[in-house]
C-alpha atoms as a PDB file:
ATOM      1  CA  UNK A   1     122.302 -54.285  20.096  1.00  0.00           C
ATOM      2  CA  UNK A   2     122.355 -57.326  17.626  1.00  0.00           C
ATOM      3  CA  UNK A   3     119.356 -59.697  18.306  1.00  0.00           C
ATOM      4  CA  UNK A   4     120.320 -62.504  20.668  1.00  0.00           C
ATOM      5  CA  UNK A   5     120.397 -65.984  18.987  1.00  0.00           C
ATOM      6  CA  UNK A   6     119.262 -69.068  20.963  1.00  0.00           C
ATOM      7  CA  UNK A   7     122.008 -71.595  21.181  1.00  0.00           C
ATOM      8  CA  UNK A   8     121.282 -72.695  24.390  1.00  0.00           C
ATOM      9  CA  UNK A   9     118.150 -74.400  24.364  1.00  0.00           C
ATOM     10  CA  UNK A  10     119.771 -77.033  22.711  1.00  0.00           C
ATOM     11  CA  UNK A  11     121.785 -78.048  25.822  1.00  0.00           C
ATOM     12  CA  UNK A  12     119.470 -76.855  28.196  1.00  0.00           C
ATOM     13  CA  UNK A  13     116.027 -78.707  26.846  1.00  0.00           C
ATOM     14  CA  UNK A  14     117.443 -82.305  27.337  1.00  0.00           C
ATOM     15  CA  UNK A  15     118.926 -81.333  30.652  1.00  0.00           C
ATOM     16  CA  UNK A  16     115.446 -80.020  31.786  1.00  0.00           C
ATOM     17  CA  UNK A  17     113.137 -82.989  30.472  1.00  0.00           C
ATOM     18  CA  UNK A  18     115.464 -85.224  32.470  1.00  0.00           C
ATOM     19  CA  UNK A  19     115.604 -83.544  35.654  1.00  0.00           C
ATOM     20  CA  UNK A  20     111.777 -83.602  35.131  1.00  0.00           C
ATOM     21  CA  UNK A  21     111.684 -87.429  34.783  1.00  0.00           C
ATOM     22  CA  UNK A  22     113.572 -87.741  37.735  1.00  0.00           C
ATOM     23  CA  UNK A  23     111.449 -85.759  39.530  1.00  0.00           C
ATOM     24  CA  UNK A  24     108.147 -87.243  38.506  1.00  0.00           C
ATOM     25  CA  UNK A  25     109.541 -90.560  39.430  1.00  0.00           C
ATOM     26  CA  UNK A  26     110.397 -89.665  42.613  1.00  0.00           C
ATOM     27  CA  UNK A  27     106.750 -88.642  43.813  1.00  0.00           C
ATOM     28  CA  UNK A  28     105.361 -91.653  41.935  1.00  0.00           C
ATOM     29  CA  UNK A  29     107.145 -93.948  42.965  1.00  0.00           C
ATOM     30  CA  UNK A  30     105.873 -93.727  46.739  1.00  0.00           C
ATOM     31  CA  UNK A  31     102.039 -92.749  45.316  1.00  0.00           C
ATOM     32  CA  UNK A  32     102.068 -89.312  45.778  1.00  0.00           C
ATOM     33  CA  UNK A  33     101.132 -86.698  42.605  1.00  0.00           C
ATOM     34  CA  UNK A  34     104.471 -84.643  41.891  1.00  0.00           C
ATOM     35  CA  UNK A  35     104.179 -80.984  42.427  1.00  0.00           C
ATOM     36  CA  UNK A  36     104.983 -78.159  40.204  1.00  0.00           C
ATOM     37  CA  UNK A  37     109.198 -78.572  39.004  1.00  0.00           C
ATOM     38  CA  UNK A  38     110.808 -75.607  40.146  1.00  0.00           C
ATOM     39  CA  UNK A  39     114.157 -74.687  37.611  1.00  0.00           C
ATOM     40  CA  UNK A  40     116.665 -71.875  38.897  1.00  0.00           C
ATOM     41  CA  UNK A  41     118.388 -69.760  35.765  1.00  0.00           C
ATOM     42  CA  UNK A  42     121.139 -67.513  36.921  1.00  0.00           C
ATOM     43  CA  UNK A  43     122.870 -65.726  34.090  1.00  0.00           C
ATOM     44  CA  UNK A  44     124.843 -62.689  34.156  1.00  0.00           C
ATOM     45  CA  UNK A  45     123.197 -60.009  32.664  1.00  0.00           C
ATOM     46  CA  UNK A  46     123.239 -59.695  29.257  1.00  0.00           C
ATOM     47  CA  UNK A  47     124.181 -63.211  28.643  1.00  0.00           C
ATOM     48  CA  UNK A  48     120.884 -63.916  26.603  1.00  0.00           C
ATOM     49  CA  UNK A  49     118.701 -65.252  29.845  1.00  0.00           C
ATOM     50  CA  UNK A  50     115.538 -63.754  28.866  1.00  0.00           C
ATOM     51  CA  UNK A  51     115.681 -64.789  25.404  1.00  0.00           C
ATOM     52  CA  UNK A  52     116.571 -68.124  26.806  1.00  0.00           C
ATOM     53  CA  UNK A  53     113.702 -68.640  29.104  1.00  0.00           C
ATOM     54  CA  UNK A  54     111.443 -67.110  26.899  1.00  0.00           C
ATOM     55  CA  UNK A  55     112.253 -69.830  24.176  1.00  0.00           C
ATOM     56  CA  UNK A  56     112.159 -72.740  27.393  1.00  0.00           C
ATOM     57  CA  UNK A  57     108.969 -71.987  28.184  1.00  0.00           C
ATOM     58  CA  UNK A  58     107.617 -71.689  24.763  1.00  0.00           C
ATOM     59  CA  UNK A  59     109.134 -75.665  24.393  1.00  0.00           C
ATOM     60  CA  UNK A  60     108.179 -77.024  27.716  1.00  0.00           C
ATOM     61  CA  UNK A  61     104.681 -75.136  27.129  1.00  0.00           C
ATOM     62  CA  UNK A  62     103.832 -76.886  23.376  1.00  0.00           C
ATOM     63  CA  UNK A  63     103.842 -79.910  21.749  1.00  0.00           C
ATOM     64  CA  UNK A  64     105.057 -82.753  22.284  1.00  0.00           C
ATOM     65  CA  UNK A  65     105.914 -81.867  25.947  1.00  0.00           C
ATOM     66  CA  UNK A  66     102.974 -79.675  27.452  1.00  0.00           C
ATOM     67  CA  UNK A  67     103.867 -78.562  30.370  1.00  0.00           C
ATOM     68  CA  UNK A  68     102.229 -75.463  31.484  1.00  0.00           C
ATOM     69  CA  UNK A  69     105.493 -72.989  32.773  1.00  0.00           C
ATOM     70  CA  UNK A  70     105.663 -69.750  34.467  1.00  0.00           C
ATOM     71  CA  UNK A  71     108.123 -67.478  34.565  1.00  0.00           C
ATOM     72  CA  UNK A  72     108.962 -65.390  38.022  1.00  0.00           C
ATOM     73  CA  UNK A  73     112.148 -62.571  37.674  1.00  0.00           C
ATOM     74  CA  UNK A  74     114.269 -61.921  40.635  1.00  0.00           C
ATOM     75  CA  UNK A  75     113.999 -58.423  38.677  1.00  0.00           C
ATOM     76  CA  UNK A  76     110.283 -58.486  39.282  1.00  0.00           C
ATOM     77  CA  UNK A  77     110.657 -58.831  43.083  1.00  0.00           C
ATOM     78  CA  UNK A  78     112.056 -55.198  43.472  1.00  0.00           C
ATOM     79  CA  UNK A  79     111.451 -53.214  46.332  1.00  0.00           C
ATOM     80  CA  UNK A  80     108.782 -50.696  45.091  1.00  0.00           C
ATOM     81  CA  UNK A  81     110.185 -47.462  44.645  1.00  0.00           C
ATOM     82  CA  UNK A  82     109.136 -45.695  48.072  1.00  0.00           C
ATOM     83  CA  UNK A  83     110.852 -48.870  50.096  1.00  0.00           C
ATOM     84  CA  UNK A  84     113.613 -49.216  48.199  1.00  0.00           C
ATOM     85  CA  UNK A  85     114.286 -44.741  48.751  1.00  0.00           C
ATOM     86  CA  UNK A  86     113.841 -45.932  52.230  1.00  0.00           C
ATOM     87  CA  UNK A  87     115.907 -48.556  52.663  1.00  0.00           C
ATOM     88  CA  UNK A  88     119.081 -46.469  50.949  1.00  0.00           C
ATOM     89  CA  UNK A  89     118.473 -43.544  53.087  1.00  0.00           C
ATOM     90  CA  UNK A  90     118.810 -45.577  56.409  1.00  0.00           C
ATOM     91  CA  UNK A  91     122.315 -46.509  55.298  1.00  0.00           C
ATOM     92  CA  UNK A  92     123.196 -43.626  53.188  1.00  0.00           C
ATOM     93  CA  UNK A  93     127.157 -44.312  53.265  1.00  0.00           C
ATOM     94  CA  UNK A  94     126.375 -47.897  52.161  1.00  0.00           C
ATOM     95  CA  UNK A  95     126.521 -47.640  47.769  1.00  0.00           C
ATOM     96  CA  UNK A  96     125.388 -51.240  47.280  1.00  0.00           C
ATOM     97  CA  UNK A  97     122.051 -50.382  48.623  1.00  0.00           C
ATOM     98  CA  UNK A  98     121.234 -47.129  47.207  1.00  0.00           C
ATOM     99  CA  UNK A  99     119.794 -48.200  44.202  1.00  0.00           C
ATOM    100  CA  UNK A 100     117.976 -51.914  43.333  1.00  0.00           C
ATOM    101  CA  UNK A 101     120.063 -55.067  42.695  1.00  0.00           C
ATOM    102  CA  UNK A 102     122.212 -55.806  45.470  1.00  0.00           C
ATOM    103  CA  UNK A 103     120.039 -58.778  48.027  1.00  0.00           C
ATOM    104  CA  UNK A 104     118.461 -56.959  50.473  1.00  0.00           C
ATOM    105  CA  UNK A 105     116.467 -54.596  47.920  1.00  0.00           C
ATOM    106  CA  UNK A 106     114.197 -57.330  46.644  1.00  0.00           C
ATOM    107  CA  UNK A 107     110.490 -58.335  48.735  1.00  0.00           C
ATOM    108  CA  UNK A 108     111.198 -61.800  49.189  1.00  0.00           C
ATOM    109  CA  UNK A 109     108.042 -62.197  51.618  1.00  0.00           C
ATOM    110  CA  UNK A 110     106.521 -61.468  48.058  1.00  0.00           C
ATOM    111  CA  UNK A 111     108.677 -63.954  46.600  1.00  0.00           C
ATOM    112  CA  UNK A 112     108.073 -66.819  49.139  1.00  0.00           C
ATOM    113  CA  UNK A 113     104.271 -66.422  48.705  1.00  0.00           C
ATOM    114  CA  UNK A 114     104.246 -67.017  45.132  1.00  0.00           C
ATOM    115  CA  UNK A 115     106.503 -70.026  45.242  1.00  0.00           C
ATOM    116  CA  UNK A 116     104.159 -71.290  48.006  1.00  0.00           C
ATOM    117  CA  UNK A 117     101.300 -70.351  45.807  1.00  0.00           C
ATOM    118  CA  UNK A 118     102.357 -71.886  42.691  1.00  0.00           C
ATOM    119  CA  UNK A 119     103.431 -75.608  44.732  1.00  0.00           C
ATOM    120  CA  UNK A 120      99.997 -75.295  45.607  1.00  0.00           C
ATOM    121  CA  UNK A 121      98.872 -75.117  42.066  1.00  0.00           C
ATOM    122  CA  UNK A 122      96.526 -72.285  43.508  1.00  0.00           C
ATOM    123  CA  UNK A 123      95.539 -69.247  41.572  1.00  0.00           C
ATOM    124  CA  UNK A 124      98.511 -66.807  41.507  1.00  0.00           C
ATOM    125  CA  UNK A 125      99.526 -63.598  40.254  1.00  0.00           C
ATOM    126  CA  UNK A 126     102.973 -62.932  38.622  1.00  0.00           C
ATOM    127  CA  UNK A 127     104.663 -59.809  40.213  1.00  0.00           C
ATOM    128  CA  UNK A 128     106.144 -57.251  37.721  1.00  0.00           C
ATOM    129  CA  UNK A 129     108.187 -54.345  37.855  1.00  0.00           C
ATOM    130  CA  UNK A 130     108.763 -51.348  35.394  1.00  0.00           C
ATOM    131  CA  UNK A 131     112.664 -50.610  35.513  1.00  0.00           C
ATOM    132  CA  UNK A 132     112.118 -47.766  33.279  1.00  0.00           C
ATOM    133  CA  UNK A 133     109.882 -45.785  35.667  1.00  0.00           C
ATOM    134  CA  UNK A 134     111.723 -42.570  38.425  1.00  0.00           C
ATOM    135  CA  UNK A 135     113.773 -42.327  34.709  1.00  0.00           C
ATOM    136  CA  UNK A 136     115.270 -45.494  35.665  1.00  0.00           C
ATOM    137  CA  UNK A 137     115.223 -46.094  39.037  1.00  0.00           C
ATOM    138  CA  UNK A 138     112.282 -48.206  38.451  1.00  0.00           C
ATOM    139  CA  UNK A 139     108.564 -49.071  40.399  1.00  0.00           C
ATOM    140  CA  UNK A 140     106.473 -52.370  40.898  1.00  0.00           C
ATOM    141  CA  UNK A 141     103.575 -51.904  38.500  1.00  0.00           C
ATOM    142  CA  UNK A 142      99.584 -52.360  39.973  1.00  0.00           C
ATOM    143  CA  UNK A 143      99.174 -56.080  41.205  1.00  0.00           C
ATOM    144  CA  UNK A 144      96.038 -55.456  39.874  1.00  0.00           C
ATOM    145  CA  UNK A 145      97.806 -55.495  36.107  1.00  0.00           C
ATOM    146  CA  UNK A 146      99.669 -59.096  36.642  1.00  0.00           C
ATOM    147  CA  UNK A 147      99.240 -61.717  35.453  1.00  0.00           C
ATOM    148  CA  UNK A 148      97.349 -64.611  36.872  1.00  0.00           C
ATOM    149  CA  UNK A 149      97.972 -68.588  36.621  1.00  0.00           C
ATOM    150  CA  UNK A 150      96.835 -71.658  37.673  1.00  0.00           C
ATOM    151  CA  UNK A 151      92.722 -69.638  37.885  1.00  0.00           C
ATOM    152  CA  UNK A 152      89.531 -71.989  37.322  1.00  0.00           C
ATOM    153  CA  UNK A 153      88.795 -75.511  38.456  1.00  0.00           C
ATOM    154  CA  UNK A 154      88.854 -76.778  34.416  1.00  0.00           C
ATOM    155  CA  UNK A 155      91.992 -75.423  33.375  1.00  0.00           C
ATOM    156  CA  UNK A 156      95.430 -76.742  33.028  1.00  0.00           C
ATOM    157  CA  UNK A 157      97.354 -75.717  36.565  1.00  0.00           C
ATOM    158  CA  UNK A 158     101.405 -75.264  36.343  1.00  0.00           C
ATOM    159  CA  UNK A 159     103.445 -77.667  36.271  1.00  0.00           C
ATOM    160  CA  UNK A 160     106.961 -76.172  35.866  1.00  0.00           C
ATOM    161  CA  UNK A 161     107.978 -72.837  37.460  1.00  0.00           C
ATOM    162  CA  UNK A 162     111.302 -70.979  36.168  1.00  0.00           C
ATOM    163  CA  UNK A 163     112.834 -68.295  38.129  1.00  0.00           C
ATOM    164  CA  UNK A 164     115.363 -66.346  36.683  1.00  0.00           C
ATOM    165  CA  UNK A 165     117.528 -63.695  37.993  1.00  0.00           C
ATOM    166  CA  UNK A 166     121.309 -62.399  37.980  1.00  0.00           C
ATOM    167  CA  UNK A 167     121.824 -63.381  41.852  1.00  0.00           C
ATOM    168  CA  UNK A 168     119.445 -66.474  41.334  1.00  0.00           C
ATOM    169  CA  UNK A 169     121.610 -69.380  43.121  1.00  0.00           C
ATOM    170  CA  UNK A 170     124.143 -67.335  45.104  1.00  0.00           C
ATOM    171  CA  UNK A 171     124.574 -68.350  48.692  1.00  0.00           C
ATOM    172  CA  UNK A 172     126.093 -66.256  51.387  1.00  0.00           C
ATOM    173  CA  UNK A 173     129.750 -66.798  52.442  1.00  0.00           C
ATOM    174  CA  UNK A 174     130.672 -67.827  56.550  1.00  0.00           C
ATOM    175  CA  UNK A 175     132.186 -64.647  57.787  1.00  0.00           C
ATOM    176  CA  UNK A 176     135.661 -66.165  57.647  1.00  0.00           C
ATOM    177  CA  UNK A 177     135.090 -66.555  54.085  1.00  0.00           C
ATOM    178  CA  UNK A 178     133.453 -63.150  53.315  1.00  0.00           C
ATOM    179  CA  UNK A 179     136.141 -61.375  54.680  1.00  0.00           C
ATOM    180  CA  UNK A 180     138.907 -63.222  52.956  1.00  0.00           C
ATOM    181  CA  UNK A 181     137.383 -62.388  49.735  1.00  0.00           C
ATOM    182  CA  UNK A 182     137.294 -58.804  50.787  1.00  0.00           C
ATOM    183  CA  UNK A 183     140.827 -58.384  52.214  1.00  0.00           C
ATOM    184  CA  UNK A 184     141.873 -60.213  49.207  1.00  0.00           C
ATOM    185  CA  UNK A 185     140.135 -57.559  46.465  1.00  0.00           C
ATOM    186  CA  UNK A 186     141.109 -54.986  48.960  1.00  0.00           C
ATOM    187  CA  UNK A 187     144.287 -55.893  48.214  1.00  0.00           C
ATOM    188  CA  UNK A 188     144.658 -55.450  44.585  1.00  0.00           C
ATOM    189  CA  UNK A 189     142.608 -52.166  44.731  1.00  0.00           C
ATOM    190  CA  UNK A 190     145.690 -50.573  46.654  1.00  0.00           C
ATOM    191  CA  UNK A 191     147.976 -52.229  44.019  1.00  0.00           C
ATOM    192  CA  UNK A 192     146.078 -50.616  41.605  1.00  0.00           C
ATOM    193  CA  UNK A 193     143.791 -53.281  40.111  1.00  0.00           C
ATOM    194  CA  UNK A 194     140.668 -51.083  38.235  1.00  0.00           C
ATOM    195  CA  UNK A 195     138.807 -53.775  37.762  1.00  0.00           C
ATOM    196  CA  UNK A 196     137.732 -55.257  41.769  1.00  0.00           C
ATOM    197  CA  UNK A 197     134.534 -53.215  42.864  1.00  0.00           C
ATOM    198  CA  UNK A 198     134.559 -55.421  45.961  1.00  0.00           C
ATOM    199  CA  UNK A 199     137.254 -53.894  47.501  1.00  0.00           C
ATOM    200  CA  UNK A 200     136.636 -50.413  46.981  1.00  0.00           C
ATOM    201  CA  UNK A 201     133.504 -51.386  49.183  1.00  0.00           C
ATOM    202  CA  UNK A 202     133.861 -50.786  53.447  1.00  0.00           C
ATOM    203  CA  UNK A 203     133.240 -54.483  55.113  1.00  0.00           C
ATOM    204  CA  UNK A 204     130.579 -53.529  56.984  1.00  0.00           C
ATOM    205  CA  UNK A 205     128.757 -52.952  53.724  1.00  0.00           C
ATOM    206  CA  UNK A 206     129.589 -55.807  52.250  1.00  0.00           C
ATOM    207  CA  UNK A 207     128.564 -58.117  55.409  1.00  0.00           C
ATOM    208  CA  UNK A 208     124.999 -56.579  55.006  1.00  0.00           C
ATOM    209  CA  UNK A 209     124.752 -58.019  51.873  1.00  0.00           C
ATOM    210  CA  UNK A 210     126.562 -61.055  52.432  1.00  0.00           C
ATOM    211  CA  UNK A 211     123.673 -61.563  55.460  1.00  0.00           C
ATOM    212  CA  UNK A 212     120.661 -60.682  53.827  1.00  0.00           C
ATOM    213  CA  UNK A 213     121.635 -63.597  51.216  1.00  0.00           C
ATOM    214  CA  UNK A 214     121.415 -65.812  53.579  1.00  0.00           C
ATOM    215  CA  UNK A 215     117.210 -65.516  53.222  1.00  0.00           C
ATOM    216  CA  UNK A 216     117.535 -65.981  49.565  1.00  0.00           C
ATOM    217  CA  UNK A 217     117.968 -69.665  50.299  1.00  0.00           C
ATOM    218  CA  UNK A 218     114.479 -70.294  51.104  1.00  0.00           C
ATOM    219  CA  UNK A 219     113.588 -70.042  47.225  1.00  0.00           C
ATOM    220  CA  UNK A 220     117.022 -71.366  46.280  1.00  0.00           C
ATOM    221  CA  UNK A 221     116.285 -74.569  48.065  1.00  0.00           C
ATOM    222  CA  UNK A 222     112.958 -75.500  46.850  1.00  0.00           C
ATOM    223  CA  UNK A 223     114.819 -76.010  43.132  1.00  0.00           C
ATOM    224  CA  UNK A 224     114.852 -78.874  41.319  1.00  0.00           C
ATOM    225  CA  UNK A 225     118.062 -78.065  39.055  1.00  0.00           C
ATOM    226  CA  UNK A 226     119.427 -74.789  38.135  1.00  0.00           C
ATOM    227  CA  UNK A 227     121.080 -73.960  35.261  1.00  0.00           C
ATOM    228  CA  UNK A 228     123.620 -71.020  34.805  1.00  0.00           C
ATOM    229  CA  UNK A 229     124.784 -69.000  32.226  1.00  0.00           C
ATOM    230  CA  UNK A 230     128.149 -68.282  33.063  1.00  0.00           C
ATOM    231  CA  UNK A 231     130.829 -65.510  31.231  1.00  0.00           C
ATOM    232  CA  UNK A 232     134.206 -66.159  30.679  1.00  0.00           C
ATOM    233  CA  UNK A 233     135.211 -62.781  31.835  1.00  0.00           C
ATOM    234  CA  UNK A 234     132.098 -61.516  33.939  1.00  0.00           C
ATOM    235  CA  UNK A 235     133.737 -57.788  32.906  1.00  0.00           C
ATOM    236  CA  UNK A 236     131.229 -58.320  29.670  1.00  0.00           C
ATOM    237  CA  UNK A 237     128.377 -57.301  31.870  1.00  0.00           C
ATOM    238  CA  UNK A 238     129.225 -53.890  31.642  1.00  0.00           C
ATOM    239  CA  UNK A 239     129.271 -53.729  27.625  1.00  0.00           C
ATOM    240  CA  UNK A 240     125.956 -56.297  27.472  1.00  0.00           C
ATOM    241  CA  UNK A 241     124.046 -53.980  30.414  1.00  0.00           C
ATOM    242  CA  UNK A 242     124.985 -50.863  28.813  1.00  0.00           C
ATOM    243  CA  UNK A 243     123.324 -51.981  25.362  1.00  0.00           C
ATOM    244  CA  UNK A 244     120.325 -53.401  26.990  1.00  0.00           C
ATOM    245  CA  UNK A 245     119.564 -49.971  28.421  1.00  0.00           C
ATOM    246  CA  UNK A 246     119.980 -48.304  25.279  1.00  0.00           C
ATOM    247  CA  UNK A 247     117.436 -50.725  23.921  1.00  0.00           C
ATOM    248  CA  UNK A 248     115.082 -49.868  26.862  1.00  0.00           C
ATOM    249  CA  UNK A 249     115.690 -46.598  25.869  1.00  0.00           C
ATOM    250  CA  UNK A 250     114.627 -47.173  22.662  1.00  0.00           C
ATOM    251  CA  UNK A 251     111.528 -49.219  23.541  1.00  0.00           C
ATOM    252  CA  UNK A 252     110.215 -47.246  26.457  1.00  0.00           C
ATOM    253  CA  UNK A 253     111.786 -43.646  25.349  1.00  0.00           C
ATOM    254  CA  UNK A 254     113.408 -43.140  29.162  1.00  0.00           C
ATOM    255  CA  UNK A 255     116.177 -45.056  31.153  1.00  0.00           C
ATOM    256  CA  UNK A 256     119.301 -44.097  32.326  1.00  0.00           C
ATOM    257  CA  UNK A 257     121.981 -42.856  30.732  1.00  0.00           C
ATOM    258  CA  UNK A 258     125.482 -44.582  29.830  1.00  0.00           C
ATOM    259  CA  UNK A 259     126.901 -43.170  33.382  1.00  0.00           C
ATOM    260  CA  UNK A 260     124.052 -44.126  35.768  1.00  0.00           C
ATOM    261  CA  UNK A 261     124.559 -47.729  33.833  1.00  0.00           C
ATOM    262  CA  UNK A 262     128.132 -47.876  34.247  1.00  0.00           C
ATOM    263  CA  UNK A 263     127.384 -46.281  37.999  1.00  0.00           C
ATOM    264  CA  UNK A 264     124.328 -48.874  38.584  1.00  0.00           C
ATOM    265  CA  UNK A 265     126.761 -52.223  37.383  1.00  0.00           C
ATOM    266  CA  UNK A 266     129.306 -50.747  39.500  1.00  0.00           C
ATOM    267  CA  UNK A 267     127.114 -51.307  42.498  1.00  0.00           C
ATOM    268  CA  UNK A 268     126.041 -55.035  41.881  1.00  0.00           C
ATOM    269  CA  UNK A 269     128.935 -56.032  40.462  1.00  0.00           C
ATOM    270  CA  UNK A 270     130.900 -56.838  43.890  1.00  0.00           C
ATOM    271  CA  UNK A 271     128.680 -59.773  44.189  1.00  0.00           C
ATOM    272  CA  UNK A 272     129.587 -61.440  40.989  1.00  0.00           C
ATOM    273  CA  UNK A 273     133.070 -61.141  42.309  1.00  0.00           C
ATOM    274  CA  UNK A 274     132.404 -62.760  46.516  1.00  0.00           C
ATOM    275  CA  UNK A 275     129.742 -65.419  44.809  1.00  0.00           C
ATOM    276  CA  UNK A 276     130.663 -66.812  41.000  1.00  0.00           C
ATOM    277  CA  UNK A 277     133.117 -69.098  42.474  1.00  0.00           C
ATOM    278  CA  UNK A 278     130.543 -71.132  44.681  1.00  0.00           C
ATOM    279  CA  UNK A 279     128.036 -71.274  42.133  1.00  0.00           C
ATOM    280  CA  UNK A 280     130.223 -72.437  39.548  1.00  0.00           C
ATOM    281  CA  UNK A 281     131.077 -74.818  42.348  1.00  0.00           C
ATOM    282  CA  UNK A 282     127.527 -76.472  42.435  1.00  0.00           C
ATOM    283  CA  UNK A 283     124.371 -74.417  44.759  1.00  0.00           C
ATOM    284  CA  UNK A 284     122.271 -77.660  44.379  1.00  0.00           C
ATOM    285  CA  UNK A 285     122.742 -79.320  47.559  1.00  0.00           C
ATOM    286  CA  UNK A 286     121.934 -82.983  48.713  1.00  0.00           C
ATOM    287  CA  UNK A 287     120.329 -85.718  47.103  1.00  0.00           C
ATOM    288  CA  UNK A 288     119.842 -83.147  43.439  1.00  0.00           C
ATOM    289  CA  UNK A 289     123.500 -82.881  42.805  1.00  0.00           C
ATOM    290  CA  UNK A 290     124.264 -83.515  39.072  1.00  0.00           C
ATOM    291  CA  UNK A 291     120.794 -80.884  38.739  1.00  0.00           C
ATOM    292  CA  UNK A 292     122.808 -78.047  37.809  1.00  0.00           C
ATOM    293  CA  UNK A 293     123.928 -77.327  34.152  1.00  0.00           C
ATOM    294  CA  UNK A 294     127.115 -74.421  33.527  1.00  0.00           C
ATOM    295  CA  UNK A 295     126.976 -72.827  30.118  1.00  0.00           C
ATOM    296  CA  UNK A 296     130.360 -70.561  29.435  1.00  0.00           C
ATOM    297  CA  UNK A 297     129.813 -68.386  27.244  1.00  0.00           C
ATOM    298  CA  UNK A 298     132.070 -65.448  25.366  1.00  0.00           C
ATOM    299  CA  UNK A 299     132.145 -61.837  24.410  1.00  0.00           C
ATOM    300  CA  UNK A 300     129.479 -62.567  21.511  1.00  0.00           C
ATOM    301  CA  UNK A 301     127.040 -64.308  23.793  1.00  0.00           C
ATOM    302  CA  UNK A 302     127.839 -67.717  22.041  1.00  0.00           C
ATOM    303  CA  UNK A 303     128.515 -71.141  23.931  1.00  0.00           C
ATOM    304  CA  UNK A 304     132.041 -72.215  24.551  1.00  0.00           C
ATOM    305  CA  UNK A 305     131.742 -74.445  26.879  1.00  0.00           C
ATOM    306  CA  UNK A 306     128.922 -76.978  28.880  1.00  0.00           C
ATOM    307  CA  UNK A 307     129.220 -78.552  32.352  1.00  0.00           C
ATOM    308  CA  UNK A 308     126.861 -80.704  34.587  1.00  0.00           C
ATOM    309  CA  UNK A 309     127.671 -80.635  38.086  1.00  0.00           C
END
């Protein structure tokens, strides 16, 4: 895989530092100190999210701006591996849940308590999981090994969180909705269409997704903006996932092969196809509307296209 080149920063930085602003104004403005700015980043995978936030918090983190910024992964709220075993084998007919990615297969008790943590600006340790351990099927590492933010009385405590995931920002469908989508894809997998997983999918599977999303809003709802990186065909996942395995291959010398990739996308991928539509739509509710930034990108990664909703 070709290394990634940053050219979204450029559109996201100014977006960010104004949100920010806004934010900090807010709280001041009635005498109160703002708390920690919390910034969504969905992206479909492969896109170039991690190099992304790894180049936003470098910025926000150094001169002139210095803001102290974690990063939390959705990835890094898996299920360890022994809960996630268990939750496939008490559905065993369901195949969105028999391996991680699908909602329902992340801890987001785990979740909630380091967003709580980090508002708090108390001392708080970043989960993280090792997708290359089971050959693939991945574990949470030792909590013992994260790392930890915001410690001593002296030091400089957080002040903007980023949490980044491929489902971060998708909210669950009213059941009227969710099966509409369904019947829809169902109906262009009996016409023959190759490319809808959602419809080779029973309902009932489906609507156990579609309702354990419906926690994920808890996080989703303490944002501040969100910004997502959005595909013009979101069919590229499967050529961006299947070279970002063979570079975890590379790096870690196990992963899964080509098949179990094309296998694993296959069971996420019904989501991108009941939920793209409402994020592109806008997930920032309320009084932050105009907080959410739409990057389209292409087959090469590259930016074709910006929106602010």
């Amino acid at each position: 895989m070709s290394k990634l080149l940053d050219d979204k920063s450029k559109h996201c930085v100014p977006f960010i530092l104004e949100c920010i602003k806004e934010h900090r104004s807010k709280y001041e403005a009635t005498g109160e100190y703002p708390p920690p700015f919390f910034l969504g980043v969905n992206g479909i995978q492969g896109a170039g999210k991690t190099t992304l936030v790894s180049n936003l918090s470098h910025t926000l983190s150094s001169p002139p701006h210095n803001l102290p910024t974690a990063i939390l992964s959705i990835d890094d709220l898996y299920l360890p591996h022994s809960a996630q075993q268990a939750l496939a084998s008490s559905q065993p007919l369901n195949p969105l849940i028999q391996h991680r990615g699908q909602p329902s297969t992340h801890d987001l008790a785990l979740g909630l308590s380091v967003f709580t943590s980090l508002y708090h600006r108390q001392p708080t340790r970043i989960p993280c999981y090792d997708k290359s351990a089971f050959n693939g099927q991945g574990d949470r590492t030792d909590p013992q090994s994260w790392e930890v933010v915001n410690e001593g009385e002296t030091g400089r405590k957080v002040e903007v969180v980023v949490f980044e995931g491929w489902c971060v920002g998708f909210r669950a469908l009213d059941e009227e909705g969710l099966r509409e989508k369904w019947e829809e894809k169902r109906r262009e997998v009996d016409a023959g269409n190759k490319e809808s997983r959602l419809g080779g999918n029973r309902y009932e599977d489906v609507k156990f997704i579609n309702e354990k999303l419906r926690g994920y809003d808890v996080p989703t709802d303490m944002f501040d903006a969100l910004i997502h990186i959005d595909a013009q065909d979101t069919q590229y996942v499967y050529r961006w996932r299947l070279e970002q395995e063979a570079a975890l291959r590379v790096l870690k010398g196990s992963g899964m092969t080509d098949e179990q990739v094309i296998k694993f996308v296959d069971g996420y991928y019904p989501a991108y196809e009941l939920y793209t539509d409402e994020l592109r739509a806008g997930a920032i509710k309320g009084q932050r509307q105009r907080k959410q930034l739409r990057l389209i990108v292409g087959a090469d990664r590259k930016v074709q296209e910006v929106m602010k909703l």
